[in-house]
Protein backbone atom coordinates (compact mmCIF):
# COMPACT_ATOMS: atom_id res chain seq x y z
CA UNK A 1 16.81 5.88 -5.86
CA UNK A 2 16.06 5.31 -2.09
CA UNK A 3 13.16 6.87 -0.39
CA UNK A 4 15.93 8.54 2.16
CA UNK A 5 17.54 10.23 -1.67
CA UNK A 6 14.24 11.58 -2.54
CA UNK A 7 13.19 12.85 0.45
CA UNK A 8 16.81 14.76 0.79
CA UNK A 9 16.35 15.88 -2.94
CA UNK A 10 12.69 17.29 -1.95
CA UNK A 11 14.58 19.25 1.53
CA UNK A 12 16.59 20.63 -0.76
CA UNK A 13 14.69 21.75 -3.51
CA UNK A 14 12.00 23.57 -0.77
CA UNK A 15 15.44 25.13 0.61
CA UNK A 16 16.10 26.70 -2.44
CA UNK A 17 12.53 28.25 -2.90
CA UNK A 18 12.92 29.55 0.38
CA UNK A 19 16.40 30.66 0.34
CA UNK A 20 18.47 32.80 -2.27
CA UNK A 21 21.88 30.82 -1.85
CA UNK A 22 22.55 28.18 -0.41
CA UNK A 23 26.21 26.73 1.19
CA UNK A 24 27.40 23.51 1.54
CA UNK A 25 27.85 23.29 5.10
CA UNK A 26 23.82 24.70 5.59
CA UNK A 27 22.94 22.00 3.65
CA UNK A 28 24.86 19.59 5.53
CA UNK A 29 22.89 20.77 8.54
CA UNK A 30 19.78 21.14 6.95
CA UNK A 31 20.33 17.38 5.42
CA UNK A 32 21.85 15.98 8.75
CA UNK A 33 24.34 14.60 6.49
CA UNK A 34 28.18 14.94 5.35
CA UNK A 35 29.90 17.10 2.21
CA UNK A 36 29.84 14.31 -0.25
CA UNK A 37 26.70 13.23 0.51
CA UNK A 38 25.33 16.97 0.09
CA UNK A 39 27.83 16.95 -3.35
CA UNK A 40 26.16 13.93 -4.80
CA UNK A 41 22.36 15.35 -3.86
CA UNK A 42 23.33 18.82 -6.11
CA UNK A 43 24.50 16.13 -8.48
CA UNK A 44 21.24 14.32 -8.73
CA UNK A 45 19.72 17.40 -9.20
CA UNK A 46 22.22 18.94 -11.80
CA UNK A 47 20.99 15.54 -13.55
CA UNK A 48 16.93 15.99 -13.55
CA UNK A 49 17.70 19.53 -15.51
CA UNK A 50 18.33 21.84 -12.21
CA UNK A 51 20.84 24.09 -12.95
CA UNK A 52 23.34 25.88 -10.15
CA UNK A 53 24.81 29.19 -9.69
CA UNK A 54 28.08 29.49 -7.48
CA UNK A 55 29.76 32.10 -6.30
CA UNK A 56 32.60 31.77 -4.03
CA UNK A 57 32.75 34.80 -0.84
CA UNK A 58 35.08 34.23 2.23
CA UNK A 59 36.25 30.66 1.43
CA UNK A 60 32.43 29.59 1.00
CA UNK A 61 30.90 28.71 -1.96
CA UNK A 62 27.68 29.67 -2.26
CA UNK A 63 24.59 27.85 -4.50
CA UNK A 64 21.49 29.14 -5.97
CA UNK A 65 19.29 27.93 -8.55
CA UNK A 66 20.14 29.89 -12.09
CA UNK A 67 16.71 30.48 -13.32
CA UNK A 68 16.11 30.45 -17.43
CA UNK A 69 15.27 33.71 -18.98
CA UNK A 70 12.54 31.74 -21.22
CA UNK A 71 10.78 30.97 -17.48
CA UNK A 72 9.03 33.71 -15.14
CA UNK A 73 9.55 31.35 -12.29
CA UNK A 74 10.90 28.21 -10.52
CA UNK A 75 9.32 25.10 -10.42
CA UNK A 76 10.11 22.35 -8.79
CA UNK A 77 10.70 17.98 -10.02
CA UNK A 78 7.97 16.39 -8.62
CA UNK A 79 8.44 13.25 -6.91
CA UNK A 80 7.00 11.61 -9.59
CA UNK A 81 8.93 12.93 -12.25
CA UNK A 82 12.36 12.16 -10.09
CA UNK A 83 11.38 8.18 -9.64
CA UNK A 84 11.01 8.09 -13.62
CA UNK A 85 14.16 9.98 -14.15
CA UNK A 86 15.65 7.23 -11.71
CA UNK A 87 13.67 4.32 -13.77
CA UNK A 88 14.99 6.02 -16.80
CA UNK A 89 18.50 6.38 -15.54
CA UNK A 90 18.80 2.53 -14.93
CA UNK A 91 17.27 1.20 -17.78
């Protein structure tokens, strides 16, 4: 995973403590990037055990983290923990 994926992975995450729900086009501006790009980033995410909410309002869908009833709060993949998913991934 590039140091460009990681560091959009991080924006994101820090979004979504910050924000309730998220859309795709914020993200694209928050990201400075395009739909499929933001698309793959949730992906990645889905992937390290993230999981995503969506509801669709006015032709926009919108994403927030689904938080488990075992766990009183969010926490977020460290860095360190998504570069050995990665390592993991392409063993």
């Amino acid at each position: 995973m590039s140091k460009k994926t990681l560091n959009a992975i991080k924006t994101l995450q820090e979004a979504f403590e910050k924000n309730k729900e998220l859309t795709i086009p914020q993200m694209m501006t928050l990201l400075n990037c395009n739909r499929i790009s933001v698309n793959n980033y949730i992906h990645r995410l889905e992937d390290t055990g993230i999981e995503f909410q969506k509801r669709c309002e006015n032709r926009l869908t919108y994403y927030s983290v689904r938080h488990s009833s075992e766990e009183s709060s969010y926490e977020p993949v460290s860095y360190t923990h998504l570069r050995a998913h990665e390592t993991l991934m392409n063993l």
